[in-house]
Protein backbone atom coordinates (compact mmCIF):
# COMPACT_ATOMS: atom_id res chain seq x y z
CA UNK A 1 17.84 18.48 2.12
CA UNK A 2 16.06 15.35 0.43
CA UNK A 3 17.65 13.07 -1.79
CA UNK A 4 16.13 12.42 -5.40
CA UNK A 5 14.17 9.24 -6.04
CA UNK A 6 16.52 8.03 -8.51
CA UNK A 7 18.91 6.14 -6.50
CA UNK A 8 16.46 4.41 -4.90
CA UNK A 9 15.43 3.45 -8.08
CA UNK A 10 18.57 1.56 -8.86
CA UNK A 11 18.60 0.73 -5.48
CA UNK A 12 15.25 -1.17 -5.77
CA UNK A 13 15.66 -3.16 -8.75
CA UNK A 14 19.23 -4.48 -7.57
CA UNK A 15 17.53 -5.23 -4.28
CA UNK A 16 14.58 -7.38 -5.75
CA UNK A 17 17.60 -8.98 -7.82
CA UNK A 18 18.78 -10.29 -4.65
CA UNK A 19 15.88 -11.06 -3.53
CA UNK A 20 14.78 -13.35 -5.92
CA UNK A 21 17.76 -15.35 -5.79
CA UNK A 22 18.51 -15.87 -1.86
CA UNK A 23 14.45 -16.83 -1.74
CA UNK A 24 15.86 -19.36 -4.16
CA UNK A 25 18.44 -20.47 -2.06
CA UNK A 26 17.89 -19.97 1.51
CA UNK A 27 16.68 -22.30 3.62
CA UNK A 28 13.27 -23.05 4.21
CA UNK A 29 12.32 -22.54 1.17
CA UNK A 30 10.90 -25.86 0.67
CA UNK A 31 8.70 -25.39 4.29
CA UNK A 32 7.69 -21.61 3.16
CA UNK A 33 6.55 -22.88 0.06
CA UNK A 34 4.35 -25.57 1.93
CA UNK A 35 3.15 -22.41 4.17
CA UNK A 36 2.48 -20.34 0.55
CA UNK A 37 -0.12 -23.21 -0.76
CA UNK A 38 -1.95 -23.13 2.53
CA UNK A 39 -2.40 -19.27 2.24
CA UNK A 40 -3.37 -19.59 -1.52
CA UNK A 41 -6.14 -21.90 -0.19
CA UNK A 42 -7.74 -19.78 2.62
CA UNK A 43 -7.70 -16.59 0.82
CA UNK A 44 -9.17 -18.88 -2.26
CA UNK A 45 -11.99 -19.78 0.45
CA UNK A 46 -12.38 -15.84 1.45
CA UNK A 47 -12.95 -14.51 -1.28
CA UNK A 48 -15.60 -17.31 -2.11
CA UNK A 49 -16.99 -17.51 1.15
CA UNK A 50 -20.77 -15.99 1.00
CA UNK A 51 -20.88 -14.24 4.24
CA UNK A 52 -19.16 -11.89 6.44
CA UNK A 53 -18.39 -14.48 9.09
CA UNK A 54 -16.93 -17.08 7.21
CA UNK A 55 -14.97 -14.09 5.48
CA UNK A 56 -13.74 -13.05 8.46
CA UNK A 57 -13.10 -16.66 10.15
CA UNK A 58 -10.98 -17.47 6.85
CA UNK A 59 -9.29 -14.34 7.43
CA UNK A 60 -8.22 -15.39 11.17
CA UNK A 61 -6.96 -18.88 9.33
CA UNK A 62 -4.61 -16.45 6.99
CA UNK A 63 -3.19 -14.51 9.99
CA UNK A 64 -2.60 -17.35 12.12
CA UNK A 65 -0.90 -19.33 9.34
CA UNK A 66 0.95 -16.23 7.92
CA UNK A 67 2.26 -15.61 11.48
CA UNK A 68 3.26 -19.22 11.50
CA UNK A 69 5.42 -19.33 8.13
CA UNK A 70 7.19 -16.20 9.51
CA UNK A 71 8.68 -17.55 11.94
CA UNK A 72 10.59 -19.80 9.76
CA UNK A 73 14.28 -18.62 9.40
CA UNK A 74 14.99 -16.46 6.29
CA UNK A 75 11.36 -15.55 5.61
CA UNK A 76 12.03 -12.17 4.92
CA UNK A 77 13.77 -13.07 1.68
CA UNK A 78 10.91 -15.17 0.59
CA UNK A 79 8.12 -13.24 -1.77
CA UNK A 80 5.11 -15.32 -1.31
CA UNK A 81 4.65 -14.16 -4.76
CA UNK A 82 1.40 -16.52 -5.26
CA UNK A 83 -0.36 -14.64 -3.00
CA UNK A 84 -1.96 -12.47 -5.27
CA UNK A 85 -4.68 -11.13 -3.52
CA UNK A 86 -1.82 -10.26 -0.82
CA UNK A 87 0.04 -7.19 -1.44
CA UNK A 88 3.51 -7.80 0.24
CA UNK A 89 5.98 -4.63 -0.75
CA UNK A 90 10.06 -4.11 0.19
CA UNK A 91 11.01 -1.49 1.23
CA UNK A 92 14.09 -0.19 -1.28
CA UNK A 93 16.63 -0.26 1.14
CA UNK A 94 15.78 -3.79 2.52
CA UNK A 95 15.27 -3.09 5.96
CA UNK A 96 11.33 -3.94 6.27
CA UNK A 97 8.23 -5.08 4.29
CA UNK A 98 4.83 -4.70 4.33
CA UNK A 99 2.03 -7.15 4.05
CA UNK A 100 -1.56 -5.10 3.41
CA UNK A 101 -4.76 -7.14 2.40
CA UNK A 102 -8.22 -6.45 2.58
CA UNK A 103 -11.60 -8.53 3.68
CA UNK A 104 -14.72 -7.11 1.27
CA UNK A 105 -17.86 -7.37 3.30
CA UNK A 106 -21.13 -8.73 1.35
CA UNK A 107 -22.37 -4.88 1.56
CA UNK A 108 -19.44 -3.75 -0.71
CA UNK A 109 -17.53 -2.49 2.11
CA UNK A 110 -13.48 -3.32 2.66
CA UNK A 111 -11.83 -3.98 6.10
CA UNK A 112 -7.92 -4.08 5.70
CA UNK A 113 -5.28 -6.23 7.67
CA UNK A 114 -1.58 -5.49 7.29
CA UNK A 115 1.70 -6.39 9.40
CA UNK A 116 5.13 -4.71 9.14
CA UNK A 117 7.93 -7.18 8.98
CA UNK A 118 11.29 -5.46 9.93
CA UNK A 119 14.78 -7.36 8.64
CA UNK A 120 16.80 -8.39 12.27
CA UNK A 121 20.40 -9.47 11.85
CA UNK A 122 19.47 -13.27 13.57
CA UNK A 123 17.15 -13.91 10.86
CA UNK A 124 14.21 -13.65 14.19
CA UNK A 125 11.27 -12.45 13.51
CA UNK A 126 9.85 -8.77 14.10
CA UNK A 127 6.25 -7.88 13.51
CA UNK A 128 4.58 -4.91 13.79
CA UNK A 129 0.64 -5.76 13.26
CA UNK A 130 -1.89 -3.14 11.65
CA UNK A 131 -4.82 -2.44 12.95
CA UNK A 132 -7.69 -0.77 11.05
CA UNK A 133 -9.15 1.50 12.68
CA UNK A 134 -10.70 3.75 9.76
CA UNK A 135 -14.19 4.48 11.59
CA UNK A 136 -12.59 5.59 13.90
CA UNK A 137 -10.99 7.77 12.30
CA UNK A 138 -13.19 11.21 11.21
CA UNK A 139 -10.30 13.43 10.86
CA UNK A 140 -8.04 11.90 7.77
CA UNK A 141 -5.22 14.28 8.80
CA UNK A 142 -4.23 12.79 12.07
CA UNK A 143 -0.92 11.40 12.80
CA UNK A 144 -1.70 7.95 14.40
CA UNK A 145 -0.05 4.66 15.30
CA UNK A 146 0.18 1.00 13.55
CA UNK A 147 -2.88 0.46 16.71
CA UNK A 148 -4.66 3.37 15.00
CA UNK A 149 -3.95 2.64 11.22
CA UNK A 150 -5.96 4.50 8.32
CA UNK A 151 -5.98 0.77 6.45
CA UNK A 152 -4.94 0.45 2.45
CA UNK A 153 -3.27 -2.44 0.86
CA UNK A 154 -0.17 -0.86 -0.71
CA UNK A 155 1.63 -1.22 -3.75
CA UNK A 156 4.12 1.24 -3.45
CA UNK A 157 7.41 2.28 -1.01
CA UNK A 158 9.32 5.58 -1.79
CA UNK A 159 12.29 6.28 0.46
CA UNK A 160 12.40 10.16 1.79
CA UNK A 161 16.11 11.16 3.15
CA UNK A 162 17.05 14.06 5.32
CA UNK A 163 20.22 14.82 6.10
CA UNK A 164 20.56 14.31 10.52
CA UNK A 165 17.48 12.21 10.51
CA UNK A 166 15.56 9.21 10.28
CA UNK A 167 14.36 7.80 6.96
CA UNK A 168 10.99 7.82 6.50
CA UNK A 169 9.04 5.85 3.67
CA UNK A 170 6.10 7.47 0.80
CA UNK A 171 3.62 4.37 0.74
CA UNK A 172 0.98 4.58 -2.20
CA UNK A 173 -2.51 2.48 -1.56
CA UNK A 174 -5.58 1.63 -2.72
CA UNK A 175 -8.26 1.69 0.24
CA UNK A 176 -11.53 0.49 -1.42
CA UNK A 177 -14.52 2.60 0.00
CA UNK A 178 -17.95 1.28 -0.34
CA UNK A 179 -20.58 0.37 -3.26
CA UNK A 180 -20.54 4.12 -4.67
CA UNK A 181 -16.58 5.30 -4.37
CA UNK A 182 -12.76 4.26 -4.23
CA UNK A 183 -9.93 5.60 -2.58
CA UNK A 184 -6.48 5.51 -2.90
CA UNK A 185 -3.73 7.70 -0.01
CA UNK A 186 -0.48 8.77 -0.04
CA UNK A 187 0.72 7.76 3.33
CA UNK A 188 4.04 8.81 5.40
CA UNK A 189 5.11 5.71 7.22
CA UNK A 190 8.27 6.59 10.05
CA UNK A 191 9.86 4.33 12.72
CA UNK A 192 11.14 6.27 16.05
CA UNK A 193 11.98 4.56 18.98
CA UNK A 194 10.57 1.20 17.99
CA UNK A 195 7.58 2.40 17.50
CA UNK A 196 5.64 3.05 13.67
CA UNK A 197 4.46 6.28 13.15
CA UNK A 198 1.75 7.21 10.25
CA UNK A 199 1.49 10.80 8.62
CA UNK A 200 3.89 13.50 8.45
CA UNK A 201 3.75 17.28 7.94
CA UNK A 202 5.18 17.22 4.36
CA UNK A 203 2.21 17.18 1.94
CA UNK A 204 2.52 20.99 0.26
CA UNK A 205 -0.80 22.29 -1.56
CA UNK A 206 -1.57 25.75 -3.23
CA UNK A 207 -0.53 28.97 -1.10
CA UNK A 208 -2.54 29.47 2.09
CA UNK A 209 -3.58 26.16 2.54
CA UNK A 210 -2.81 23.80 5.24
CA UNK A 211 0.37 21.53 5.27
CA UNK A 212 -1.21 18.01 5.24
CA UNK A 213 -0.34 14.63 6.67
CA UNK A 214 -2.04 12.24 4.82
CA UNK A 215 -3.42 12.55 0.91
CA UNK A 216 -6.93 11.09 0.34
CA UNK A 217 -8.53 10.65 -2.47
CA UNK A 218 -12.05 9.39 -3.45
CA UNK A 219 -14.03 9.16 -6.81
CA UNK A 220 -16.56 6.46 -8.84
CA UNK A 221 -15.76 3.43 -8.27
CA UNK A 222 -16.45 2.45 -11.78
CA UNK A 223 -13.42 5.06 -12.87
CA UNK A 224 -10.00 4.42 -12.36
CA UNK A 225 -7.67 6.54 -11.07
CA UNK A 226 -3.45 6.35 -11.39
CA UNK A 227 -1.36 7.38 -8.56
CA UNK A 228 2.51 6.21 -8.84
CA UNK A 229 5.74 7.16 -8.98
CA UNK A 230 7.23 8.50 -12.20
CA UNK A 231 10.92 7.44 -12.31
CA UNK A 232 11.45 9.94 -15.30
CA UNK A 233 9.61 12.96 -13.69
CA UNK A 234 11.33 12.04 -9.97
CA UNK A 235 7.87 12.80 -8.25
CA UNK A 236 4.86 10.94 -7.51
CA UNK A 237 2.20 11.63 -9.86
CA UNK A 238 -1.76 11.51 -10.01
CA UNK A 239 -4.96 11.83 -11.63
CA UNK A 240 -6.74 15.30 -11.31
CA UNK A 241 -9.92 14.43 -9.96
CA UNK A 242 -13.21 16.71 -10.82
CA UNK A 243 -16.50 16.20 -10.65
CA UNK A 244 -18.60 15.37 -13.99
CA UNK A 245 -20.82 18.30 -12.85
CA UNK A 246 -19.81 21.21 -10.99
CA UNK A 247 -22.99 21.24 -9.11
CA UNK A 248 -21.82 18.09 -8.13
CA UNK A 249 -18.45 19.45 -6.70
CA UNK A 250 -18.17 17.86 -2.85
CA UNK A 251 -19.83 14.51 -3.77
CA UNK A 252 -17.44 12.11 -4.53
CA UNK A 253 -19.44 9.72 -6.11
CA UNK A 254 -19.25 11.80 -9.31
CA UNK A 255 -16.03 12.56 -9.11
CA UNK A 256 -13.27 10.96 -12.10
CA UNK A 257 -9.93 11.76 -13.75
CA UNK A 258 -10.39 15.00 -16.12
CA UNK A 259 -7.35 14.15 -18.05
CA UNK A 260 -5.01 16.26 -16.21
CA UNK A 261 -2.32 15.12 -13.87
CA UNK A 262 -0.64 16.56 -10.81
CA UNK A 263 1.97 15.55 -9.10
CA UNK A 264 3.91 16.19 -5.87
CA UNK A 265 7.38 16.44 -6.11
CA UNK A 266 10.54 16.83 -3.39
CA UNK A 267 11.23 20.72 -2.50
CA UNK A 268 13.02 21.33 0.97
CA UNK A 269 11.68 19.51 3.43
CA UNK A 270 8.47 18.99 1.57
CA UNK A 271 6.48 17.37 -1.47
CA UNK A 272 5.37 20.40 -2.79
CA UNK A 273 2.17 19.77 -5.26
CA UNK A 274 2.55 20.47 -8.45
CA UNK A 275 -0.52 21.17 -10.76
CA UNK A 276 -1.36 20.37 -14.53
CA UNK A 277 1.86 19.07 -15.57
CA UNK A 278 2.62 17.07 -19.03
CA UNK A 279 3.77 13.37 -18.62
CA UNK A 280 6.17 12.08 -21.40
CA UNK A 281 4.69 8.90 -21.54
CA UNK A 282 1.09 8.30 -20.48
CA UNK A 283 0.62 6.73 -17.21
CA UNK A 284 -0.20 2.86 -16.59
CA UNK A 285 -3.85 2.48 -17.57
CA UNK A 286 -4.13 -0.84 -15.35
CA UNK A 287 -5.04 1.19 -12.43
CA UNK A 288 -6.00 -1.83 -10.18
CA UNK A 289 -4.80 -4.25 -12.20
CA UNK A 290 -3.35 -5.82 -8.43
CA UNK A 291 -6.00 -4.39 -6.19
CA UNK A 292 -9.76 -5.19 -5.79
CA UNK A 293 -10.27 -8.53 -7.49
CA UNK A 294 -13.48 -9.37 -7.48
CA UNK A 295 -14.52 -13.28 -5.78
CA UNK A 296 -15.36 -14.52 -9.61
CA UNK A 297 -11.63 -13.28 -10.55
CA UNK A 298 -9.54 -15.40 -7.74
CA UNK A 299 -8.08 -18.33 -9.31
CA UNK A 300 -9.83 -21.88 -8.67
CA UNK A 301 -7.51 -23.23 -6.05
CA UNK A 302 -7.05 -27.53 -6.62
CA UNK A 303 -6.89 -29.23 -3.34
């Protein structure tokens, strides 16, 4: 039977306690910092850069360079925390992080990069690269690979613990879309047999509907839409998205929050969806407060 979120809770903040003191300690500290600065100037380039190729060429510089400053013992206690354009997440129990970013294309589009970094006992590095393979990707429900990933830059890692077997992690994301919509997904990232597995059978709806693997969600991209964890509620709660119109039901582009929230929360084996519920305290209005910056909102970087 799953555990409650609220351990992991405590289990989090305690963890990014530690964290922020070994990154002060460690060493290499001094050479990841030197690595940081570099990184804050190519993604300051990127997002400035006026075409897709030199986007995309700045974005090789990042991965080379980001590969680079991993390798440099202790690196998985450092935050690169002046990155901001980088999402880079913990995982509660400390075992592995993400790093999720995106590369907006001059048609309003978003391609996403990401790499898994696991936590080895010799301090050597372990990567797990993502590759975005979105348009690929017509059935939203598949379970797929970090080769096959449905991209997002993520903000958010919820342990999920059965009893006889292996952890698996709730990520929360924002995924962009294009000119017209955003997305955000509730993803289901696993590890079995050294390998990273994406989606699980867990995602509950309404009676006689299908089990899901993945959440999706898409609206106007000039709305804002919340989708986090509540620590009081103990489930992960959402937005109810409608459509302004109902003749506009099925076009997403019309679609916004309706002032209602939902919420899926641990029963059994599964997060069971739970509709219209009340919220003690109103959710955090700064919906991508960390997500989408525009190129006119990255800092000025000073050479």
């Amino acid at each position: 039977m799953f555990k409650v979120f609220k351990p992991f809770i405590i289990l989090f903040l305690m963890s990014c306690a530690v964290t922020n003191v070994s990154a002060q300690l460690t060493p290499g500290t001094a050479e990841l910092n030197k690595y940081q600065d570099s990184l804050l100037k190519i993604t300051g380039n990127l997002f400035t850069a006026s075409t897709n190729t030199d986007r995309f060429e700045q974005n090789s510089k990042f991965i080379k360079t980001l590969v680079t400053a991993l390798k440099t013992p202790s690196s998985f206690d450092f935050g690169f925390d002046s990155l901001q354009t980088i999402s880079v997440v913990k995982s509660p129990d400390n075992t592995f992080r993400i790093f999720s970013w995106y590369v907006p294309t001059v048609e309003g589009t978003y391609r996403f990069f990401g790499t898994v970094q696991l936590a080895t006992r010799d301090g050597k590095l372990k990567l797990y690269p993502l590759i975005d393979d979105t348009e690929h990707i017509s059935d939203t429900n598949l379970i797929t690979t970090n080769k096959q990933w449905y991209g997002a830059r993520y903000y958010e890692i919820v342990p999920l613990i059965v009893s006889g077997q292996n952890t698996s992690y709730v990520l929360l994301g924002w995924k962009g879309n294009n000119s017209k919509t955003s997305k955000k997904v509730i993803e289901v990232l696993s590890f079995a047999n050294d390998e990273l597995k994406f989606g699980k059978t867990i995602f509950q709806g309404p009676k006689n509907t299908e089990v899901k693997n993945r959440i999706v969600f898409e609206y106007n991209k000039l709305n804002s839409m919340t989708l986090r964890l509540d620590k009081n509620e103990q489930m992960i709660v959402f937005d109810h998205l409608a459509p302004f119109d109902p003749n506009m039901e099925g076009n997403f582009e019309y679609y916004a929050s309706d002032s209602s929230f939902d919420g899926y929360r641990l029963a059994g084996h599964q997060l069971k969806l739970m509709e219209n519920i009340e919220l003690k305290n109103d959710p955090d209005a700064k919906d991508d407060f960390y997500i989408d910056p525009k190129p006119k909102e990255i800092p000025t970087v000073k050479n």
